[in-house]
N, C-alpha and C. Protein backbone atom coordinates (compact mmCIF):
# COMPACT_ATOMS: atom_id res chain seq x y z
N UNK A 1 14.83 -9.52 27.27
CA UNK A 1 13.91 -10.34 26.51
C UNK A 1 12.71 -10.66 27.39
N UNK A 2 11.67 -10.22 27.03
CA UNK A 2 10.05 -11.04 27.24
C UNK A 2 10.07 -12.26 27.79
N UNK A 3 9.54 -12.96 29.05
CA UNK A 3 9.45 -14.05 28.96
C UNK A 3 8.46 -14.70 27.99
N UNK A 4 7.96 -15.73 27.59
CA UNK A 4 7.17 -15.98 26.82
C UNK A 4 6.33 -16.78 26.61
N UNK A 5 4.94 -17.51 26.59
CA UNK A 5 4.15 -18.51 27.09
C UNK A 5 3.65 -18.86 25.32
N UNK A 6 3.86 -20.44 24.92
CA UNK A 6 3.45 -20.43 23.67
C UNK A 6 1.91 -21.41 24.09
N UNK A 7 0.99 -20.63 22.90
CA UNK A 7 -0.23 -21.62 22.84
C UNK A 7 -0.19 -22.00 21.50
N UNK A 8 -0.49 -23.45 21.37
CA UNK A 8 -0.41 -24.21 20.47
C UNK A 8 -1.38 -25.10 20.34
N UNK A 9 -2.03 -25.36 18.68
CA UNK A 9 -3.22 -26.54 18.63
C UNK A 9 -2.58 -27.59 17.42
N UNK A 10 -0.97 -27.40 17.77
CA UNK A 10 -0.72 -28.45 16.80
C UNK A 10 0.07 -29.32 18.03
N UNK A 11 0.48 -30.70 17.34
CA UNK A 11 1.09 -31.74 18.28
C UNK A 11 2.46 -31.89 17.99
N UNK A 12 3.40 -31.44 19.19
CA UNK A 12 4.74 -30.71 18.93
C UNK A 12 5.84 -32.47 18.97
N UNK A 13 6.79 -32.00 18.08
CA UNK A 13 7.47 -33.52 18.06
C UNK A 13 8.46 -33.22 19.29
N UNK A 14 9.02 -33.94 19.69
CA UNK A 14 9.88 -34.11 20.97
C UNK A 14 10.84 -33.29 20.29
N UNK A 15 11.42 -32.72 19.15
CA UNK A 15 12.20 -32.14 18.77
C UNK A 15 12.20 -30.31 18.80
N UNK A 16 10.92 -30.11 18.38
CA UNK A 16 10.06 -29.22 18.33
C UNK A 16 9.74 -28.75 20.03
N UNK A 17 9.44 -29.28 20.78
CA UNK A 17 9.66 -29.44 22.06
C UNK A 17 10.60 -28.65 22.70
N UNK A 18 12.15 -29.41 22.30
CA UNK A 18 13.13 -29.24 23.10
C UNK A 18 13.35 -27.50 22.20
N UNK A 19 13.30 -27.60 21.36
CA UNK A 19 14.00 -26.35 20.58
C UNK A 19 12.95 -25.06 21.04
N UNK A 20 11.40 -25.47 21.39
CA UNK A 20 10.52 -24.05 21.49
C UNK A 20 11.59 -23.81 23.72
N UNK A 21 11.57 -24.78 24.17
CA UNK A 21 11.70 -24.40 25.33
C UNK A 21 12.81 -23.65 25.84
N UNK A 22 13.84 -24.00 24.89
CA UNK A 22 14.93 -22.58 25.03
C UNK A 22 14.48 -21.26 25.21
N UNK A 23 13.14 -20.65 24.42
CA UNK A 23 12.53 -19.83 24.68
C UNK A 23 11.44 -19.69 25.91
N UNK A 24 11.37 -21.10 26.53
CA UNK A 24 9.64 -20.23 27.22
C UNK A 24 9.82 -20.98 28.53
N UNK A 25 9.29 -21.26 29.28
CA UNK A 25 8.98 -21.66 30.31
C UNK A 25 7.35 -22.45 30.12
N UNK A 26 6.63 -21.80 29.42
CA UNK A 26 5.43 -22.42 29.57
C UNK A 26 4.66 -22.80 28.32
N UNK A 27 4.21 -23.89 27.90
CA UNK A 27 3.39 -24.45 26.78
C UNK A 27 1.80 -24.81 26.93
N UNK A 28 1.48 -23.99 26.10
CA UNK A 28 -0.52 -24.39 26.46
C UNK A 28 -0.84 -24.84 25.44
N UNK A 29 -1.57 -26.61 25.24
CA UNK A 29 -1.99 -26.52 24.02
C UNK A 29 -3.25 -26.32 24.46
N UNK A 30 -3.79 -25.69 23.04
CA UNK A 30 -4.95 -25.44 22.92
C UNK A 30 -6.27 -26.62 22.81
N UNK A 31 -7.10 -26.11 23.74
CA UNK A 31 -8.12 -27.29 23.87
C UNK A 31 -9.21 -26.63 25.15
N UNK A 32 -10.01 -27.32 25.41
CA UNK A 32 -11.43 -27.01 26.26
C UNK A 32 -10.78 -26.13 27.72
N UNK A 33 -9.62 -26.41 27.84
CA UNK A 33 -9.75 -25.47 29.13
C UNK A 33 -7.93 -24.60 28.78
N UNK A 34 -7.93 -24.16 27.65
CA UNK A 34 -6.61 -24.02 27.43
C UNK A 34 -6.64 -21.97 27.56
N UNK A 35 -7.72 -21.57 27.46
CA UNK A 35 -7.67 -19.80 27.48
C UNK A 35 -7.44 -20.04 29.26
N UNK A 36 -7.83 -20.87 30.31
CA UNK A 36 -8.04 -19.98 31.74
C UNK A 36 -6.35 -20.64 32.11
N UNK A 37 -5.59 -22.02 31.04
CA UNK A 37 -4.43 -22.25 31.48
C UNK A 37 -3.81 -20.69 31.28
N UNK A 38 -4.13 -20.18 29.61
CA UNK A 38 -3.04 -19.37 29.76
C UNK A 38 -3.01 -18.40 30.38
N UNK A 39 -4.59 -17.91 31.25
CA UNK A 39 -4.56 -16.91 32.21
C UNK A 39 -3.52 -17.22 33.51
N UNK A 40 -3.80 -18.69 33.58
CA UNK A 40 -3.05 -18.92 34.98
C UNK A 40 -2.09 -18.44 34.99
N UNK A 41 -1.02 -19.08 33.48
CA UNK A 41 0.70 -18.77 33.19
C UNK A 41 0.78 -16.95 33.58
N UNK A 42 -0.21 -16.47 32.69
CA UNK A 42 0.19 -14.91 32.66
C UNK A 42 0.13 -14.32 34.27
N UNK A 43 -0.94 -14.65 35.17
CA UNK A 43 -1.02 -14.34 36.33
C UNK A 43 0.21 -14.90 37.46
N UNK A 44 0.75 -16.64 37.16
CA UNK A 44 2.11 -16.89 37.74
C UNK A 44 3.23 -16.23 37.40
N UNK A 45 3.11 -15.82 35.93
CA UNK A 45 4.69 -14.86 35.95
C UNK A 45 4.34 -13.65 36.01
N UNK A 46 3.17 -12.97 36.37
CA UNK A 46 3.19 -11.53 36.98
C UNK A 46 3.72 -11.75 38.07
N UNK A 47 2.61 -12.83 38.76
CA UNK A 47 3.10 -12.35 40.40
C UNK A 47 4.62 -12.62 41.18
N UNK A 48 5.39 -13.44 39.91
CA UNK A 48 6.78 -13.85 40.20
C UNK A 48 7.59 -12.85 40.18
N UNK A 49 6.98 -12.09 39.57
CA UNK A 49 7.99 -10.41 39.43
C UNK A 49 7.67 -10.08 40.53
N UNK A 50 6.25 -9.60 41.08
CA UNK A 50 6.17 -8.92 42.16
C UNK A 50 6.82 -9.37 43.16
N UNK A 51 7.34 -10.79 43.57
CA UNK A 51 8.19 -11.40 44.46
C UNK A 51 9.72 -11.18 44.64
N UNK A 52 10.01 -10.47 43.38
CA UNK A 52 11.52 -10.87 43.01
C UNK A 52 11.83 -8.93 42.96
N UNK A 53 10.79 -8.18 42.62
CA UNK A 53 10.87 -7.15 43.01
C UNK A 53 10.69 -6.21 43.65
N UNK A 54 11.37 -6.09 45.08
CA UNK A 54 10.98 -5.21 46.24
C UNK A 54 10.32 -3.78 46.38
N UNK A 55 10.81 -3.04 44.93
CA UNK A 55 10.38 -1.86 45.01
C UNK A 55 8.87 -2.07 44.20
N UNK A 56 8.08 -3.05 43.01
CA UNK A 56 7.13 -3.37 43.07
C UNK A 56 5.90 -3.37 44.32
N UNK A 57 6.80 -4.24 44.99
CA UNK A 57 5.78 -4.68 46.18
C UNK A 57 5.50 -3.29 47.21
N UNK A 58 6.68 -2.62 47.10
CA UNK A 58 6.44 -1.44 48.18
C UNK A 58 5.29 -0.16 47.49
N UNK A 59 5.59 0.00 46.04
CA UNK A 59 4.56 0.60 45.71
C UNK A 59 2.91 0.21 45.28
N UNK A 60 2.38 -1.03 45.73
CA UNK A 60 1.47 -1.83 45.33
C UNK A 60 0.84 -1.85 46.83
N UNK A 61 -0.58 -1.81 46.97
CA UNK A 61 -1.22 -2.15 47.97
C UNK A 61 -1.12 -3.36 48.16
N UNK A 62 -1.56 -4.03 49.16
CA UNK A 62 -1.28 -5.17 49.69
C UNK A 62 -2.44 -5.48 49.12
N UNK A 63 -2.65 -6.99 48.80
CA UNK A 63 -4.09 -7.62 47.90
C UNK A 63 -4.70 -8.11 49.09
N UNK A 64 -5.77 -8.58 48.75
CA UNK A 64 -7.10 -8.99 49.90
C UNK A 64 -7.56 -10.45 49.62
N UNK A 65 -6.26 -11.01 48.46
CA UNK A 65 -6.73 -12.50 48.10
C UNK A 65 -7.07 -12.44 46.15
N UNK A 66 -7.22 -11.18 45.77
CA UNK A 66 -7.37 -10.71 44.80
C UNK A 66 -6.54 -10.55 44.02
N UNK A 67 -6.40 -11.11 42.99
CA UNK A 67 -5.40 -10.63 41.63
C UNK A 67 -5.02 -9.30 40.97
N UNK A 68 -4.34 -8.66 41.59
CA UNK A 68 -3.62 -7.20 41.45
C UNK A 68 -2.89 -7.34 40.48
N UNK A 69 -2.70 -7.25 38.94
CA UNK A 69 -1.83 -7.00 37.93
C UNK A 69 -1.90 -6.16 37.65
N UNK A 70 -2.34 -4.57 38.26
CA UNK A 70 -2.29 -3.21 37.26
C UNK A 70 -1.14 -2.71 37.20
N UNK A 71 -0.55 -2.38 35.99
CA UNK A 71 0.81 -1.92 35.90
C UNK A 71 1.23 -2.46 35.33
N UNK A 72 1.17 -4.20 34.50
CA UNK A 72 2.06 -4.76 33.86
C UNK A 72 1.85 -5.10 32.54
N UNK A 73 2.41 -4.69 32.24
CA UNK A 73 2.21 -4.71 30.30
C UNK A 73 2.47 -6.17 29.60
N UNK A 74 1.63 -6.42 28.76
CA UNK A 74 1.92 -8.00 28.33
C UNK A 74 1.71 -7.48 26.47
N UNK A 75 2.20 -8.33 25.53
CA UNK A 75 1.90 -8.57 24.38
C UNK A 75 1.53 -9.85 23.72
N UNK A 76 0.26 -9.84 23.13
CA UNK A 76 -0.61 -10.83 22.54
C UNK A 76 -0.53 -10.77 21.13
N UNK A 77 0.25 -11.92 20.55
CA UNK A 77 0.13 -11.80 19.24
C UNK A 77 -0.42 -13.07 18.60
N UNK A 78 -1.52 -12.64 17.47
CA UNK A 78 -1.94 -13.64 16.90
C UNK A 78 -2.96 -13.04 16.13
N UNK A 79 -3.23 -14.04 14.89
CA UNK A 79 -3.40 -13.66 13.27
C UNK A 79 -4.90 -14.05 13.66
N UNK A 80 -5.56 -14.78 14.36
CA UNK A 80 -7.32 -15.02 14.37
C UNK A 80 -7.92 -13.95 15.25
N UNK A 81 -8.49 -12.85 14.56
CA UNK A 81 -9.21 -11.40 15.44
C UNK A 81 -9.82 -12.22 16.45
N UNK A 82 -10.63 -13.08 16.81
CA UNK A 82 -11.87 -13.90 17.60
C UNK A 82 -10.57 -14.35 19.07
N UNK A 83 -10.05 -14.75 18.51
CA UNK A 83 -8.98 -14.81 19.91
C UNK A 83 -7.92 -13.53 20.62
N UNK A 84 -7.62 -12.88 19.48
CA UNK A 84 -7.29 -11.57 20.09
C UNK A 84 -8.22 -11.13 21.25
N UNK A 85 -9.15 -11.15 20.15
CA UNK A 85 -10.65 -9.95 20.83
C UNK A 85 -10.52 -10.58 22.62
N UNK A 86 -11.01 -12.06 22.25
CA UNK A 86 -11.06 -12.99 24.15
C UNK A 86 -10.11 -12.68 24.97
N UNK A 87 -8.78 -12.85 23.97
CA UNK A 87 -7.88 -12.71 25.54
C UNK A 87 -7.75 -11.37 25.81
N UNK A 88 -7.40 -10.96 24.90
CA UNK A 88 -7.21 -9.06 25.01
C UNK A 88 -8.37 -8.88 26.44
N UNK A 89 -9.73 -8.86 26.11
CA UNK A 89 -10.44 -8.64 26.54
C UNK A 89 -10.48 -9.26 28.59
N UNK A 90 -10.40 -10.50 28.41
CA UNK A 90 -10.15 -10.88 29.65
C UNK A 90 -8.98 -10.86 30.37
N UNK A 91 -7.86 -10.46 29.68
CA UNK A 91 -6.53 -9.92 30.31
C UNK A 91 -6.75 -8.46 30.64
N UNK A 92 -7.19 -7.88 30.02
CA UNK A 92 -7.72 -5.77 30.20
C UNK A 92 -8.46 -6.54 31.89
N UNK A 93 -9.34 -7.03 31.43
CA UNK A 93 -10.01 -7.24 33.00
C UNK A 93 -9.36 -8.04 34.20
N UNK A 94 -7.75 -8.27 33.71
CA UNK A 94 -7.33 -8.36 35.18
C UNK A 94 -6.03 -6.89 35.52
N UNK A 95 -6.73 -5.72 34.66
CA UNK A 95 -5.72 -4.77 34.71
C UNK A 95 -4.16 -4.78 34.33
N UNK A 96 -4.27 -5.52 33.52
CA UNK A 96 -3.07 -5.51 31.91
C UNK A 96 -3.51 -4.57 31.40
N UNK A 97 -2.20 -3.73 30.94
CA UNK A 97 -1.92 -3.35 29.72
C UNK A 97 -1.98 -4.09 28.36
N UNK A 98 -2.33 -4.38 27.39
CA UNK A 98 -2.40 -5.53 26.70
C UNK A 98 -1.98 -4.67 25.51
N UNK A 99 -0.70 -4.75 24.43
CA UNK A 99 -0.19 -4.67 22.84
C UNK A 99 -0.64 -5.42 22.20
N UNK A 100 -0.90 -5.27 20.74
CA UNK A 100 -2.03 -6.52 20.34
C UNK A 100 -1.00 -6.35 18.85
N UNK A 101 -0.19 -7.25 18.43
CA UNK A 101 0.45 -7.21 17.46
C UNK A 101 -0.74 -8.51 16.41
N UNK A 102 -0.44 -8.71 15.54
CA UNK A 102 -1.07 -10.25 14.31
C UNK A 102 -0.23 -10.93 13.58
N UNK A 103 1.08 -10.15 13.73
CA UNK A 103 1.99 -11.04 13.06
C UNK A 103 3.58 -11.18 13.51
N UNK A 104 4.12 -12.00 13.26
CA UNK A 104 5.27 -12.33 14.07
C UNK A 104 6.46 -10.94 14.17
N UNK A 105 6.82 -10.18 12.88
CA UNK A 105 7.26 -8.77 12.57
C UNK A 105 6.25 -7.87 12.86
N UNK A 106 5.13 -7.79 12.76
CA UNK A 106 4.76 -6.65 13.70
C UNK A 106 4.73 -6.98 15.73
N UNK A 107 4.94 -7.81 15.57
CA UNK A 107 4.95 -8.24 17.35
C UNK A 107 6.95 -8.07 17.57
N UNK A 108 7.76 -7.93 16.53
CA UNK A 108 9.36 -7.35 16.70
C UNK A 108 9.54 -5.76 16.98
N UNK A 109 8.47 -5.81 16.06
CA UNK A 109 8.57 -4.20 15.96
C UNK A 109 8.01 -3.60 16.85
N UNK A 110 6.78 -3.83 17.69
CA UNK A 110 5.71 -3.50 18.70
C UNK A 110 7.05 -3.76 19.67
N UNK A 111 7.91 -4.38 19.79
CA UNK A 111 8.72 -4.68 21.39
C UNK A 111 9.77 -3.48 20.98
N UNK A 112 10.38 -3.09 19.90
CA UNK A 112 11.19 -2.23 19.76
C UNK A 112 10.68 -0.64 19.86
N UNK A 113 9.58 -0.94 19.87
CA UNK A 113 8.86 0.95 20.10
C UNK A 113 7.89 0.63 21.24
N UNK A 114 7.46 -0.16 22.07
CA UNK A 114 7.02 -0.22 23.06
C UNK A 114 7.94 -0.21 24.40
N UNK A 115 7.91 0.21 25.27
CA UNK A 115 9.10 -0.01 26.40
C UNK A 115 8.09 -0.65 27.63
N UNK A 116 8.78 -1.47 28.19
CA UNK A 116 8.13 -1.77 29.54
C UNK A 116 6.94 -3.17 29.30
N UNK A 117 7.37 -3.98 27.99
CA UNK A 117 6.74 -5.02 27.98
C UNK A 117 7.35 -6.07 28.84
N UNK A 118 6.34 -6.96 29.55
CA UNK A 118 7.06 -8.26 30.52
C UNK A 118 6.92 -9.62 30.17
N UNK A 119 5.57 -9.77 29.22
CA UNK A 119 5.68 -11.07 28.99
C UNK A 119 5.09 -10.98 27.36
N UNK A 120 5.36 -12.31 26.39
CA UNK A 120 4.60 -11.75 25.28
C UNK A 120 3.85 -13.18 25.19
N UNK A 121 2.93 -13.50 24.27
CA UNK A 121 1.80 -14.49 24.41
C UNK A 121 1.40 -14.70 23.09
N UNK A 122 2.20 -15.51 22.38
CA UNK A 122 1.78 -15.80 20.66
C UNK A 122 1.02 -17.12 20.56
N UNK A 123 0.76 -17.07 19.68
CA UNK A 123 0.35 -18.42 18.58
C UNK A 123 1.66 -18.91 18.21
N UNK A 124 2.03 -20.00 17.90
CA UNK A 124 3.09 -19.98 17.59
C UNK A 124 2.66 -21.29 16.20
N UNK A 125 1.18 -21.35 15.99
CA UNK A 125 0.93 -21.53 14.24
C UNK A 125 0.54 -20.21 13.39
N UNK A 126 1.03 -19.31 13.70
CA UNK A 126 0.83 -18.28 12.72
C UNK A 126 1.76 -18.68 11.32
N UNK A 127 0.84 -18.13 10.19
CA UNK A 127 1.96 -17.76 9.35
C UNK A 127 3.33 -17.56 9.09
């Protein structure tokens, strides 16, 4: 399973809370500085792999202080094109692979015919 980072612009009840975090590790709500949080999340759980995986690190140049993610495949799903387009776009530019599913069954189906996804990155007010 994907780890998974939810962004959200609704206000989650303490119930809602406990039940999304079984799934994720990380919650962004959405707001004025909420696209470079979720860059941060996606860039902390890349580089947590590269830590945890030796043969990663041996085939990877050593970085210069620079954010090295080429090689790791992420999936972005979400139903507003205008936010696809941003993150897609500024995740490609830290050398992601980026799957671009819009809906919650096509983002099931994109993980079942895609191989080698690591993290996935929804809306989690979609439809």
């Amino acid at each position: 399973m994907p780890s998974i980072v939810i962004q959200t612009s609704r206000a989650l009840s303490k119930e809602d809370h406990t039940a999304l975090q079984e799934f994720t590790s990380a919650m962004v709500v959405k707001g004025e500085m909420s696209s470079e949080r979720v860059m941060d999340e996606v860039s902390l759980f890349l580089h947590s792999l590269e830590r945890k995986s030796p043969e990663v690190a041996e085939t990877k140049p050593a970085s210069n202080g620079e954010k090295n993610l080429n090689g790791h495949k992420i999936m972005l799903v979400d139903d507003d094109l205008r936010n696809t387009f941003a993150l897609s776009k500024a995740l490609q530019g830290l050398d992601l692979e980026v799957v671009i599913a819009d809906n919650g069954q096509s983002a099931l189906d994109r993980l079942e015919e895609e191989s080698g996804i690591e993290l996935v990155l929804m809306d989690v007010m979609m439809p």
